[in-house]
N, C-alpha and C. Protein backbone atom coordinates (compact mmCIF):
# COMPACT_ATOMS: atom_id res chain seq x y z
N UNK A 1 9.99 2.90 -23.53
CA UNK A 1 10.26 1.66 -22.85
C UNK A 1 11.62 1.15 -23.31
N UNK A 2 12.46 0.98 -22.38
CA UNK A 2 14.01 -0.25 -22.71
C UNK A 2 13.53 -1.56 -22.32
N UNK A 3 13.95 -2.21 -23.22
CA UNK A 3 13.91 -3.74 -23.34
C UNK A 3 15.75 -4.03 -23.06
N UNK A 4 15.48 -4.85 -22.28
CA UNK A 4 16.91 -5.88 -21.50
C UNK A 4 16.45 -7.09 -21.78
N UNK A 5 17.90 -7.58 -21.93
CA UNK A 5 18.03 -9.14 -21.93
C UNK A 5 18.47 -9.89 -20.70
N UNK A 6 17.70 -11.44 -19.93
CA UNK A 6 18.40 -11.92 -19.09
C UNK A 6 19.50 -12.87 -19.84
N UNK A 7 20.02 -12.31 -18.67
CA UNK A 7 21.62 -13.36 -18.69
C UNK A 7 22.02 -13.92 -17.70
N UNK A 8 23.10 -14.96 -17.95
CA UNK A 8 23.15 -15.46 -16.86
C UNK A 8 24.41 -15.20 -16.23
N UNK A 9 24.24 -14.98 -14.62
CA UNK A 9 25.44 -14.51 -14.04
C UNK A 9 26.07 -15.34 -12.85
N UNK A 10 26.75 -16.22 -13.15
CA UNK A 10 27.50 -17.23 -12.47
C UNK A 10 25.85 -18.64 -12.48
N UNK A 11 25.78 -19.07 -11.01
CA UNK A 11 24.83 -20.11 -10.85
C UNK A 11 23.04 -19.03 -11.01
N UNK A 12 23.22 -17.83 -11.20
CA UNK A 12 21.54 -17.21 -11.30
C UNK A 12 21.77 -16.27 -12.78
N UNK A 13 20.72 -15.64 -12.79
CA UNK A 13 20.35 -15.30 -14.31
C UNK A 13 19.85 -13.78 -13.32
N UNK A 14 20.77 -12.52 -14.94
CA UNK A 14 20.95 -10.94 -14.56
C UNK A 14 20.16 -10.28 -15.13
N UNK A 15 20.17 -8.97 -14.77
CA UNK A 15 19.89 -8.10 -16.24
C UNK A 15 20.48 -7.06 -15.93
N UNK A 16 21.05 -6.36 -16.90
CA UNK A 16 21.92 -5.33 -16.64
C UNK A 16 20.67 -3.64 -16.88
N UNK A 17 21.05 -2.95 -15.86
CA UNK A 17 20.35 -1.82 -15.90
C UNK A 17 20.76 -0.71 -16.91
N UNK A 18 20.52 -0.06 -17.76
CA UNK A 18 21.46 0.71 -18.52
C UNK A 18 21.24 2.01 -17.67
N UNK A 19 22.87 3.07 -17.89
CA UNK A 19 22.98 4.08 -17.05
C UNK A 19 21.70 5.23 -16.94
N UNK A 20 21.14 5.25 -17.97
CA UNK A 20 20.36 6.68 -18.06
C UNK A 20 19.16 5.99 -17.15
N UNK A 21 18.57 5.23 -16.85
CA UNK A 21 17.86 4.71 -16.01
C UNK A 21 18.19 4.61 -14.58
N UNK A 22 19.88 4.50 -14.31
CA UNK A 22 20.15 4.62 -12.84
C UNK A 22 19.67 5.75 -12.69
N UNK A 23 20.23 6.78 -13.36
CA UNK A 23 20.66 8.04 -13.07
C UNK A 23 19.42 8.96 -13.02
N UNK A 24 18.21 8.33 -14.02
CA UNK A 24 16.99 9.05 -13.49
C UNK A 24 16.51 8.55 -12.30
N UNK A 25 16.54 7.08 -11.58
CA UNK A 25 15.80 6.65 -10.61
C UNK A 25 16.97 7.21 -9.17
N UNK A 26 18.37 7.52 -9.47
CA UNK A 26 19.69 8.17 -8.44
C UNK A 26 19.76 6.71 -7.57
N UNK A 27 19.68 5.51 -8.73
CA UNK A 27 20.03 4.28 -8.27
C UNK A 27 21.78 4.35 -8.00
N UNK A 28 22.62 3.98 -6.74
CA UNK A 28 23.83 3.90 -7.38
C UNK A 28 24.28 2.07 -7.32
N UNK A 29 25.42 1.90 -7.60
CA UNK A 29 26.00 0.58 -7.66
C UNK A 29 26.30 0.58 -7.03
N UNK A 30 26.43 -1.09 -6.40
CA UNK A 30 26.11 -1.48 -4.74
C UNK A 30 24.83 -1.24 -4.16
N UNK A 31 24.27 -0.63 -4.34
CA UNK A 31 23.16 0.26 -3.22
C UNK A 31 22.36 -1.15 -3.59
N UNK A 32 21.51 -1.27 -2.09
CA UNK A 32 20.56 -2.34 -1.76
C UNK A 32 19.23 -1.77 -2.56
N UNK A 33 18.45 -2.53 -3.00
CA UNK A 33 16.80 -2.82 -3.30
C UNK A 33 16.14 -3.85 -3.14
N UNK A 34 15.09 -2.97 -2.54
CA UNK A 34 13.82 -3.98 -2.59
C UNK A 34 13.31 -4.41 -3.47
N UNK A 35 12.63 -5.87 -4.24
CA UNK A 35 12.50 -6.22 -4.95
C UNK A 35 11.29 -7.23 -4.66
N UNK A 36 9.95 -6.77 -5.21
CA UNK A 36 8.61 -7.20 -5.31
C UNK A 36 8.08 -7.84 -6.82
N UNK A 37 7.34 -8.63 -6.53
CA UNK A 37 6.68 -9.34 -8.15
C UNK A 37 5.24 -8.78 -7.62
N UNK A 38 4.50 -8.11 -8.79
CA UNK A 38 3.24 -7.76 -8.40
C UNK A 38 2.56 -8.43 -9.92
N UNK A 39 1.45 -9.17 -10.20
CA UNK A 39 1.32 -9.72 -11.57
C UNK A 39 2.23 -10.03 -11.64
N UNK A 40 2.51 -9.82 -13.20
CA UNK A 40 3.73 -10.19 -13.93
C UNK A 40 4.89 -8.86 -14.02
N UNK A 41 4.76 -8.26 -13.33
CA UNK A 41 5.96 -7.22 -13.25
C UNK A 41 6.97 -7.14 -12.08
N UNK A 42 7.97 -6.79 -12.08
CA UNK A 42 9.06 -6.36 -10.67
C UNK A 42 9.31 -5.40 -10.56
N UNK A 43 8.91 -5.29 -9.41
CA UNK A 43 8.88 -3.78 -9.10
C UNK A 43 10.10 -3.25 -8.37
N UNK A 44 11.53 -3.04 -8.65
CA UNK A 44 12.84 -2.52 -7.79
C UNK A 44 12.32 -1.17 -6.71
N UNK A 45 12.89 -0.95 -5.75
CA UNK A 45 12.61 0.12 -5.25
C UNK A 45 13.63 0.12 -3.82
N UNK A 46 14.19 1.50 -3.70
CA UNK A 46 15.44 1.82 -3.12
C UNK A 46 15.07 1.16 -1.57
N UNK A 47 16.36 0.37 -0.85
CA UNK A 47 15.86 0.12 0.35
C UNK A 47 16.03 1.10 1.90
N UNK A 48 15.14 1.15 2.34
CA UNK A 48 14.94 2.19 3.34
C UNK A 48 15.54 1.74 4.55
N UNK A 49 16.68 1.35 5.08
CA UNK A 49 16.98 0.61 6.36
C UNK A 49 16.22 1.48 7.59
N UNK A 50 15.68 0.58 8.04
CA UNK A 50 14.47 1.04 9.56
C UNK A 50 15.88 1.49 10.40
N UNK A 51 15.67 2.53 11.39
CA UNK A 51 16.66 2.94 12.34
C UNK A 51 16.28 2.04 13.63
N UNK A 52 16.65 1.78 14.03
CA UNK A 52 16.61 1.28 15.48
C UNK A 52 16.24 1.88 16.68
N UNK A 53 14.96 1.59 17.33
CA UNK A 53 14.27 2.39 18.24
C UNK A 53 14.56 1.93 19.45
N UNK A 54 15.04 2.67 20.73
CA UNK A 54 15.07 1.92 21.76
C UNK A 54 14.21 1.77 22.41
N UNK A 55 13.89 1.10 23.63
CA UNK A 55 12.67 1.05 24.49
C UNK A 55 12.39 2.62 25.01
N UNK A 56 12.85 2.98 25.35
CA UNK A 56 12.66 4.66 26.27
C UNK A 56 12.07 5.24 25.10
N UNK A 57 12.95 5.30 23.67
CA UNK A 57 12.61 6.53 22.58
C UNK A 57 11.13 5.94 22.69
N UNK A 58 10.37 4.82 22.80
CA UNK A 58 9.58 4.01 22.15
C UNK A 58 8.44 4.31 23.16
N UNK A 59 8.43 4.60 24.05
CA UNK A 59 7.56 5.26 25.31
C UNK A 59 7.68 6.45 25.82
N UNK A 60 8.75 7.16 25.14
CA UNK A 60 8.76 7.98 25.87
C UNK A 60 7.53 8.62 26.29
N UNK A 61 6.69 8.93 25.46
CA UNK A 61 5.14 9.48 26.03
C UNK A 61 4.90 8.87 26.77
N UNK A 62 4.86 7.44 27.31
CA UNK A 62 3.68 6.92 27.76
C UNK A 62 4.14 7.30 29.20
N UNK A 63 2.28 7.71 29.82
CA UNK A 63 2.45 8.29 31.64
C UNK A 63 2.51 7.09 31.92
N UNK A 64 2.31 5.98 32.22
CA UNK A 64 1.62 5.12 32.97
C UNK A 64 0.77 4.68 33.23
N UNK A 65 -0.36 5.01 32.64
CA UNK A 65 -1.64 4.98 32.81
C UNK A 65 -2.35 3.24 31.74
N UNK A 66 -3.05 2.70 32.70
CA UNK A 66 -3.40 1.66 31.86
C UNK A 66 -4.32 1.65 31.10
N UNK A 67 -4.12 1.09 29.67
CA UNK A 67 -5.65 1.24 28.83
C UNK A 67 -6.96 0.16 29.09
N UNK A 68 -7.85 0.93 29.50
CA UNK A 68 -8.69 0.19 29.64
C UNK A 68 -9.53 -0.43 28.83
N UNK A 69 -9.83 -1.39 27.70
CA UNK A 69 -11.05 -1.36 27.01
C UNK A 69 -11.87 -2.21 26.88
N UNK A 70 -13.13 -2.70 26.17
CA UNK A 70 -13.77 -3.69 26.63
C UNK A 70 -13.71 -4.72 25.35
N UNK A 71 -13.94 -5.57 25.72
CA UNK A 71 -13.72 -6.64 24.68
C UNK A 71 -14.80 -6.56 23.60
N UNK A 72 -14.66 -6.65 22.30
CA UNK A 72 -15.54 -6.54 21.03
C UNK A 72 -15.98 -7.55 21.48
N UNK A 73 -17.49 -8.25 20.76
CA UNK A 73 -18.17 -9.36 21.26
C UNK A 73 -18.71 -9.37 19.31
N UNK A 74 -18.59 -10.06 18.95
CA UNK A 74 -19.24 -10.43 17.65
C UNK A 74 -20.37 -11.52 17.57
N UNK A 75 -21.36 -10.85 16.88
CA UNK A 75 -22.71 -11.67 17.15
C UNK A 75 -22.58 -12.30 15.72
N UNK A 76 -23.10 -13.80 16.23
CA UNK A 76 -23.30 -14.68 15.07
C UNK A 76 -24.52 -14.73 13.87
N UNK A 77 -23.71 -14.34 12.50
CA UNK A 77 -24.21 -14.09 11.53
C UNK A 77 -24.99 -15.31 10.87
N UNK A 78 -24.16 -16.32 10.89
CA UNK A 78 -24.41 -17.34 10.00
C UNK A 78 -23.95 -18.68 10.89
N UNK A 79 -23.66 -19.64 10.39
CA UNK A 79 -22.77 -20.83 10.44
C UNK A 79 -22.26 -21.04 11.23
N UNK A 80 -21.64 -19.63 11.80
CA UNK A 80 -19.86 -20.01 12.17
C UNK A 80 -20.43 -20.88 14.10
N UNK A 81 -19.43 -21.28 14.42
CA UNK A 81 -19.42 -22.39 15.60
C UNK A 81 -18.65 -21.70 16.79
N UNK A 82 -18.86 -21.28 17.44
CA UNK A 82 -17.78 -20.18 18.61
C UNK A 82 -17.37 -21.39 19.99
């Protein structure tokens, strides 16, 4: 385990990554991350930019055909007020 210190970097507070840690995760500088709190931990993780789908790529399968289906109907268990 490496232990870092926060610091503060202009108006927010840093922590500096040390290299052998970029270089195992092939983090580089600059490069964007995602950044999650799960508990008490943060979880960094490289960001994946989504490509941009157009409408056509996005159907291309679809024949035309309409889906038909029937509506779920949920029977009352308890309480609830419909």
């Amino acid at each position: 385990m490496t232990t870092v210190t926060l610091n503060k970097w202009g108006n927010s507070t840093g922590i500096r990554i040390p290299k052998t840690i970029l270089d195992t995760l092939e983090f580089k500088q600059g490069e964007q991350l995602d950044m999650n709190v799960s508990g008490n931990e943060v979880i960094l993780k490289k960001h994946v930019k989504q490509s941009q789908v157009t409408i056509e790529e996005l159907f291309h399968e679809y024949n035309g055909d309409i889906f038909q289906a029937q509506p779920f109907v949920f029977e009352q268990t308890g309480n609830e007020k419909w």
